[in-house]
PDB file of N, CA and C in Angstrom:
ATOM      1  N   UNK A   1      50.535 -32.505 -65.402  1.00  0.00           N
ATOM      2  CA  UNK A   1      49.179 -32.416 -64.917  1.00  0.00           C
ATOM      3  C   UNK A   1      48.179 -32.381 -66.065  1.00  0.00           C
ATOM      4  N   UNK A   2      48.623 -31.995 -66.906  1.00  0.00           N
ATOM      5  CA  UNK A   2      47.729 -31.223 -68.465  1.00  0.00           C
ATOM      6  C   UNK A   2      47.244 -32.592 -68.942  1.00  0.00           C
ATOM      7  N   UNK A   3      48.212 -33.822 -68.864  1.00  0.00           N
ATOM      8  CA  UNK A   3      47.753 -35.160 -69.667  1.00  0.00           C
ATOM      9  C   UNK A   3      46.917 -35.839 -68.468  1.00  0.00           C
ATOM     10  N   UNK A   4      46.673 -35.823 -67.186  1.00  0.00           N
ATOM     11  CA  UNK A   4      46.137 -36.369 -66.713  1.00  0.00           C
ATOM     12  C   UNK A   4      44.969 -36.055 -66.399  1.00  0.00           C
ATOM     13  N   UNK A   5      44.942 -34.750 -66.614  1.00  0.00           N
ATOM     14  CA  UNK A   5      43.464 -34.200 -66.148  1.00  0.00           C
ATOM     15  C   UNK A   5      42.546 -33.650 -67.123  1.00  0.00           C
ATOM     16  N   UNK A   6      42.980 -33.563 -68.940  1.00  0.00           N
ATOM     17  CA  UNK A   6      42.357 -33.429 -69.626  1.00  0.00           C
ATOM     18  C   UNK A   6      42.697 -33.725 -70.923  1.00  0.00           C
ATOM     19  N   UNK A   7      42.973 -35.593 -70.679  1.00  0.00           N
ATOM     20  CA  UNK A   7      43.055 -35.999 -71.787  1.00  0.00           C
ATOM     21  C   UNK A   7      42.194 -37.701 -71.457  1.00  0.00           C
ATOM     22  N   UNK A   8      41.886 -38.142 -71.961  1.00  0.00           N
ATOM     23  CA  UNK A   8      41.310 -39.465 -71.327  1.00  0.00           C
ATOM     24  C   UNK A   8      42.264 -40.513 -71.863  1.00  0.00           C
ATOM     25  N   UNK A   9      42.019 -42.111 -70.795  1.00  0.00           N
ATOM     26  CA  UNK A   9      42.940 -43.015 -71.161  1.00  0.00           C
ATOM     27  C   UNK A   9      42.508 -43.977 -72.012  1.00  0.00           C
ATOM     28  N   UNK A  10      43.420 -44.752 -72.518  1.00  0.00           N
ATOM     29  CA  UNK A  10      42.567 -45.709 -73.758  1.00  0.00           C
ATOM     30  C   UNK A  10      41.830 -46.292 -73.511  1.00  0.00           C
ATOM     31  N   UNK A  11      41.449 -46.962 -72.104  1.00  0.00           N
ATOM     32  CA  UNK A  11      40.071 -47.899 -71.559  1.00  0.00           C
ATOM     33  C   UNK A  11      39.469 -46.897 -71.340  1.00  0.00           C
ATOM     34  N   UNK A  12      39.444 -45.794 -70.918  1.00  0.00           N
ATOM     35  CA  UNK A  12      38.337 -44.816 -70.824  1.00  0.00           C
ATOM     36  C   UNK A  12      37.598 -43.883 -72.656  1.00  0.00           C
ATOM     37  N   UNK A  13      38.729 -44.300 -73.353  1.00  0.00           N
ATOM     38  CA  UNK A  13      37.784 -43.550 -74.778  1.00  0.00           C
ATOM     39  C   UNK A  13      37.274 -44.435 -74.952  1.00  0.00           C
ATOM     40  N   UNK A  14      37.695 -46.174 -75.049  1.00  0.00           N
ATOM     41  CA  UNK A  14      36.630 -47.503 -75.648  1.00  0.00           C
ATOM     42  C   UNK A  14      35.716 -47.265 -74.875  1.00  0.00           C
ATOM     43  N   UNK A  15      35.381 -47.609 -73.397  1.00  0.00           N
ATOM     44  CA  UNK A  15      34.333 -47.107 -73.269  1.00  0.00           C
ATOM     45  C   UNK A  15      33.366 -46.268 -73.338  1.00  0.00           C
ATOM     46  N   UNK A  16      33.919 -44.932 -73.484  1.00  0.00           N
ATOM     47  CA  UNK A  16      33.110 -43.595 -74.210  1.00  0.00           C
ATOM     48  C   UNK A  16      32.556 -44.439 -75.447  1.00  0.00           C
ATOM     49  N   UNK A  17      33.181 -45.056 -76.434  1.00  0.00           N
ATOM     50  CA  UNK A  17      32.907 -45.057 -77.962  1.00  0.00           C
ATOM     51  C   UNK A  17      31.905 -45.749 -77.825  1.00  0.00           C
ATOM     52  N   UNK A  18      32.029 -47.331 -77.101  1.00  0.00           N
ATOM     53  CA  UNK A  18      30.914 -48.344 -76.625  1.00  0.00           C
ATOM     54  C   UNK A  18      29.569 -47.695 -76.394  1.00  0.00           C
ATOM     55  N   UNK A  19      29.177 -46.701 -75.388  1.00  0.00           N
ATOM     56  CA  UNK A  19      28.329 -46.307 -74.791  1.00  0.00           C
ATOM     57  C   UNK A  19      27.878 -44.977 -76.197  1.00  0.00           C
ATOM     58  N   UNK A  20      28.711 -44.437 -77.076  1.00  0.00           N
ATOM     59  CA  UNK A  20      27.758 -43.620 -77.747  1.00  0.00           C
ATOM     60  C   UNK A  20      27.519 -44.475 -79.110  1.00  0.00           C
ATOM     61  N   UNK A  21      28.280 -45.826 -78.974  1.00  0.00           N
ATOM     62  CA  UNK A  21      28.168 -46.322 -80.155  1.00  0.00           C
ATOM     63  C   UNK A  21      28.560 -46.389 -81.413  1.00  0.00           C
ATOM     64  N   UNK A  22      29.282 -45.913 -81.732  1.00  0.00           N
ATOM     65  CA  UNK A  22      30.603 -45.372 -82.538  1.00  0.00           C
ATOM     66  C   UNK A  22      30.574 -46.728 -83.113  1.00  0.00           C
ATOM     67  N   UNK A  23      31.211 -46.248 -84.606  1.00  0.00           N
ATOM     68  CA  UNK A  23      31.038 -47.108 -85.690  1.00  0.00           C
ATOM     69  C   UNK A  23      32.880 -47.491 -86.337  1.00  0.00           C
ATOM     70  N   UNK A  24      33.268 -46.294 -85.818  1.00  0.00           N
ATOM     71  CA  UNK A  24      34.399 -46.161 -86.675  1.00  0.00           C
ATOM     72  C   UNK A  24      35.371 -45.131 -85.566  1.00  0.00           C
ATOM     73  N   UNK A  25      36.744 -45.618 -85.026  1.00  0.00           N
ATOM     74  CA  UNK A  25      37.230 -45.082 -84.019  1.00  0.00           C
ATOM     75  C   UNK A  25      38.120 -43.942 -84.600  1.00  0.00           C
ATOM     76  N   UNK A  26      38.247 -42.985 -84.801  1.00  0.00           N
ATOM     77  CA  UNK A  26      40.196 -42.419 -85.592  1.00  0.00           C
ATOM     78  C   UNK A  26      40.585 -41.370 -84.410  1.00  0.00           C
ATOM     79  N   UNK A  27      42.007 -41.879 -83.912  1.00  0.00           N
ATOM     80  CA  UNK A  27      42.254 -40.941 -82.868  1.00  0.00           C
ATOM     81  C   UNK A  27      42.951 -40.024 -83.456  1.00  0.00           C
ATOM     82  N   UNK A  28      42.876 -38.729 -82.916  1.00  0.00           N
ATOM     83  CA  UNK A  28      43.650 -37.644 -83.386  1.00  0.00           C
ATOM     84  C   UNK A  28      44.654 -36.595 -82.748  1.00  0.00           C
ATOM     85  N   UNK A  29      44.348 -37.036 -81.477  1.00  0.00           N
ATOM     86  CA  UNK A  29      44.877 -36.157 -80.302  1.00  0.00           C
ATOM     87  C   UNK A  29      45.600 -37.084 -79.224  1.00  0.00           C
ATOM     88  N   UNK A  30      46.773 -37.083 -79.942  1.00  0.00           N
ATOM     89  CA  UNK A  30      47.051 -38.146 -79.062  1.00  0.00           C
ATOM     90  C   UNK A  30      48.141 -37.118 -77.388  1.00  0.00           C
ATOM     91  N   UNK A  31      48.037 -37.628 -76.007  1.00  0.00           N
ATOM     92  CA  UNK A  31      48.589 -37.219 -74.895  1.00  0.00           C
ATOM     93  C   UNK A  31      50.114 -38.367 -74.841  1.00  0.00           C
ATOM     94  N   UNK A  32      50.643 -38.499 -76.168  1.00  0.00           N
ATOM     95  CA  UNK A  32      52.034 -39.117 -76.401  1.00  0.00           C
ATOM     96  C   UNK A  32      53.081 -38.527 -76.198  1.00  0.00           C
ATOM     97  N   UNK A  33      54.367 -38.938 -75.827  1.00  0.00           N
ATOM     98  CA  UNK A  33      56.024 -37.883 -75.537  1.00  0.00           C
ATOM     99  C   UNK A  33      55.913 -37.681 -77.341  1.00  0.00           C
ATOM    100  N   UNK A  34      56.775 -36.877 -77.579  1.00  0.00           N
ATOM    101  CA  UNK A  34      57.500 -36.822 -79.091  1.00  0.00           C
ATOM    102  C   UNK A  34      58.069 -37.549 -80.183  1.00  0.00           C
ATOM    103  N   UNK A  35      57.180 -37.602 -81.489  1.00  0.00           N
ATOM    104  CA  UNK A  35      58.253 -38.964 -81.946  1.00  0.00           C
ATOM    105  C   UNK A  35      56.869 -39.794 -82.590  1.00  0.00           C
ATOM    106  N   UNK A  36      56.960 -40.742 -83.379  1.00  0.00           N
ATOM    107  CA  UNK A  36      55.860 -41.811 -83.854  1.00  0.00           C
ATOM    108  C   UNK A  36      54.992 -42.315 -82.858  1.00  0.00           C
ATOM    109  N   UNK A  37      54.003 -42.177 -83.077  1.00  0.00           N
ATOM    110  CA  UNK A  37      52.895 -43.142 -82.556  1.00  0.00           C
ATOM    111  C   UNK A  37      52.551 -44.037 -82.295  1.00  0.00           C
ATOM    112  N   UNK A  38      53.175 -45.204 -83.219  1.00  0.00           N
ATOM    113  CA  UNK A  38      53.003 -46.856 -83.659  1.00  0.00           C
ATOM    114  C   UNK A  38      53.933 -47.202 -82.440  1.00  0.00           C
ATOM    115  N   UNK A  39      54.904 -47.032 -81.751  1.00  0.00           N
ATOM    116  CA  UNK A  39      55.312 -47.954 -80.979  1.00  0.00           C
ATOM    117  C   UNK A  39      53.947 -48.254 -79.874  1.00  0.00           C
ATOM    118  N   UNK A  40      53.030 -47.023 -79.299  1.00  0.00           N
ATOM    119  CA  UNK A  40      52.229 -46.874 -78.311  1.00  0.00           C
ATOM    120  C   UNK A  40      51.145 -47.806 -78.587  1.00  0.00           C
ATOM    121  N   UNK A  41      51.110 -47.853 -80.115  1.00  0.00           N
ATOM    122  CA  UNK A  41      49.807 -48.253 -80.688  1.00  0.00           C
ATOM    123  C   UNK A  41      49.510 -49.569 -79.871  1.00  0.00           C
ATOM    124  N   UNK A  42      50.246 -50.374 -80.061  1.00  0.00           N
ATOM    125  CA  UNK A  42      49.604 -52.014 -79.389  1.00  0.00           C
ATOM    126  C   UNK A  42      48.804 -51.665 -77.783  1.00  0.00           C
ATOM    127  N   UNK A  43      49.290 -50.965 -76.945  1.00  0.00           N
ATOM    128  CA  UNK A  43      48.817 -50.674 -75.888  1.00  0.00           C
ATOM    129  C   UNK A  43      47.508 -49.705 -75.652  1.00  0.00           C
ATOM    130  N   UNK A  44      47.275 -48.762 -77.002  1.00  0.00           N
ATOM    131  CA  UNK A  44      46.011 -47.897 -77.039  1.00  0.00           C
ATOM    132  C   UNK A  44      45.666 -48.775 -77.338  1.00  0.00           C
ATOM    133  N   UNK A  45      45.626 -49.587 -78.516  1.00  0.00           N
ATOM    134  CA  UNK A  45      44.460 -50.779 -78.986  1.00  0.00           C
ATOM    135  C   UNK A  45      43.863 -51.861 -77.891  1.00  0.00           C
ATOM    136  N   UNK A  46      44.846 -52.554 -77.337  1.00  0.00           N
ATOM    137  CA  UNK A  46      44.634 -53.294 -75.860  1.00  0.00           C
ATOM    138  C   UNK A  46      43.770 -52.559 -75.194  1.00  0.00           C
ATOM    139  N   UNK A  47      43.699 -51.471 -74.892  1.00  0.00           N
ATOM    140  CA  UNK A  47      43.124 -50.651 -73.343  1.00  0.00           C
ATOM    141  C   UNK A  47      41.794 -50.066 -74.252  1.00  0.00           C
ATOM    142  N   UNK A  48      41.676 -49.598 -75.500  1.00  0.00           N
ATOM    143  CA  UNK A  48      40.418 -49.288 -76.277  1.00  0.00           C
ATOM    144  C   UNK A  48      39.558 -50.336 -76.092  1.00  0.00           C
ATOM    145  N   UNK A  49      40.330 -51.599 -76.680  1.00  0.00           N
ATOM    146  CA  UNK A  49      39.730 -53.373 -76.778  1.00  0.00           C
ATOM    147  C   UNK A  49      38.876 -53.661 -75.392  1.00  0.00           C
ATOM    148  N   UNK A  50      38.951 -52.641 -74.483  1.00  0.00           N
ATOM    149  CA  UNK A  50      38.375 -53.972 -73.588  1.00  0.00           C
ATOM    150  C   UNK A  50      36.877 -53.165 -73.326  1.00  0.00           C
ATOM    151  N   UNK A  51      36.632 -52.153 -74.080  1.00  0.00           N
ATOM    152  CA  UNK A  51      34.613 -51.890 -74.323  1.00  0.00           C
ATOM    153  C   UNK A  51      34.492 -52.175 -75.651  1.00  0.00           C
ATOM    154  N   UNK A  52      35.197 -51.598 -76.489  1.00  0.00           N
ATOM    155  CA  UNK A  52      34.873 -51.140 -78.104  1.00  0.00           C
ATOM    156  C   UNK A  52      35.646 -52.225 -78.884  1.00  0.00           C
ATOM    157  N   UNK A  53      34.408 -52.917 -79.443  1.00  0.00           N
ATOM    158  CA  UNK A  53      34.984 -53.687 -80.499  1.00  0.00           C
ATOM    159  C   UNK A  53      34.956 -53.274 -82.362  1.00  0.00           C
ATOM    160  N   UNK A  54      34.763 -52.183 -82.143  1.00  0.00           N
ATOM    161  CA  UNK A  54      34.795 -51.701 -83.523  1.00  0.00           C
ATOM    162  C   UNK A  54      35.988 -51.500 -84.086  1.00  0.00           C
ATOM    163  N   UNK A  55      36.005 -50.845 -85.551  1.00  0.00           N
ATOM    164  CA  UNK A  55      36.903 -50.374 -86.119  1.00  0.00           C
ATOM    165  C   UNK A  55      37.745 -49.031 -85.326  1.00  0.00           C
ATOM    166  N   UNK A  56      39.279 -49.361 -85.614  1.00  0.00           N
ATOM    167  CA  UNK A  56      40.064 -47.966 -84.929  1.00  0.00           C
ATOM    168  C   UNK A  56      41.319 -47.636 -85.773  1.00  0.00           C
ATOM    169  N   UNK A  57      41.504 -46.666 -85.684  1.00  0.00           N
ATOM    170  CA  UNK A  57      42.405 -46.183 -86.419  1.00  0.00           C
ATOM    171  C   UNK A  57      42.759 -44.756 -86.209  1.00  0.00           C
ATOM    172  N   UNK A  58      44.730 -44.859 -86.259  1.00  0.00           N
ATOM    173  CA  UNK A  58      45.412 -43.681 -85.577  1.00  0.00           C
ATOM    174  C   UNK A  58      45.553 -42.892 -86.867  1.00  0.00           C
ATOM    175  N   UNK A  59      44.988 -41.563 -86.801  1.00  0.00           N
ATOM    176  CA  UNK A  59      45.300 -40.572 -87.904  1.00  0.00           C
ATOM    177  C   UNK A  59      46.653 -40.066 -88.198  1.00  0.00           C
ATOM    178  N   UNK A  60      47.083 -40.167 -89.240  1.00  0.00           N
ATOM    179  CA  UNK A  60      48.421 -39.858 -89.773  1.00  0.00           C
ATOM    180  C   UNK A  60      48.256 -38.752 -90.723  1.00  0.00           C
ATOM    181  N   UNK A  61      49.259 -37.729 -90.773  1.00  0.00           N
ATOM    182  CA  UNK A  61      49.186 -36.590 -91.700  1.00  0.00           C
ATOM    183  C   UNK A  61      48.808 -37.324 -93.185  1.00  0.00           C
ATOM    184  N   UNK A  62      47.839 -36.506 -93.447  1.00  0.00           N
ATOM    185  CA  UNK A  62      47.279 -36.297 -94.681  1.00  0.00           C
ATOM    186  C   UNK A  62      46.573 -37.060 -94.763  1.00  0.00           C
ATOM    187  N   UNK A  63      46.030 -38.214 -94.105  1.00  0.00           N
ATOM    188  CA  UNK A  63      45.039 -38.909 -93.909  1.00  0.00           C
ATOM    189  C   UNK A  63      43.816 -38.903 -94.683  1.00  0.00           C
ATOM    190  N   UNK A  64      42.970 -39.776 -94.821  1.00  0.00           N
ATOM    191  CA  UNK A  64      41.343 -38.939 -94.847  1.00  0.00           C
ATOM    192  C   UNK A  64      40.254 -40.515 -94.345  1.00  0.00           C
ATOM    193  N   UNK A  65      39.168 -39.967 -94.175  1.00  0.00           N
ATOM    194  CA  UNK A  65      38.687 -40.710 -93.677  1.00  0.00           C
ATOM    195  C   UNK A  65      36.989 -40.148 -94.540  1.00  0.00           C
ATOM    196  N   UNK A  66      36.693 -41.813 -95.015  1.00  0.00           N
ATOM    197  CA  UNK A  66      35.133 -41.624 -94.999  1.00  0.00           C
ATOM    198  C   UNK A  66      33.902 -41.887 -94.134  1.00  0.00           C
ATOM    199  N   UNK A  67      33.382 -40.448 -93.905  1.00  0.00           N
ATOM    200  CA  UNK A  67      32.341 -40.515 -92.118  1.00  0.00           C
ATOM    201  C   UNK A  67      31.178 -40.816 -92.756  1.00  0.00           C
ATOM    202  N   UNK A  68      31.000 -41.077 -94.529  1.00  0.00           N
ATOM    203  CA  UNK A  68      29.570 -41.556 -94.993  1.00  0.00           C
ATOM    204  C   UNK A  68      28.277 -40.635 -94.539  1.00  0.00           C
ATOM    205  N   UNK A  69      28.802 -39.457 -94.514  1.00  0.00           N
ATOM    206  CA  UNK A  69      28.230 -38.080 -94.571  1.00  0.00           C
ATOM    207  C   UNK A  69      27.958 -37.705 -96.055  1.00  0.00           C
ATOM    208  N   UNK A  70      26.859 -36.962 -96.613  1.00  0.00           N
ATOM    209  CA  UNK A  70      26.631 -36.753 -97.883  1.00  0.00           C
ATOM    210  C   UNK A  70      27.455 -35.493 -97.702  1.00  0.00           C
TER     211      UNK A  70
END
């Protein structure tokens, strides 16, 4: 119940991102079984793809990301 009711689906975050405009996507929370990420990936990207055509990218430990914040 926990993933369906308070996590959103990948056509539903592209569209979130679309509508606030988002420059730069990085997911971090992912509602995945156990285990790597990258197999899922082609299918979050597909279902993101169909509002948000921006940049996306799945956060991996130790990561970093520049938000071009001073």
């Amino acid at each position: 119940r926990h993933l369906t009711t308070h996590h959103l689906t990948a056509a539903d975050l592209g569209k979130l991102a679309a509508e606030a405009k988002v420059r730069h996507l990085v997911l971090t929370h992912l509602g995945l079984p156990p285990g790597p990420a990258e197999p899922f990936e082609p299918a979050l990207r597909s279902g993101i793809s169909q509002s948000y055509s921006g940049p996306v990218d799945l956060a991996r430990d130790l990561a970093s990301f520049d938000t071009g914040c001073p």
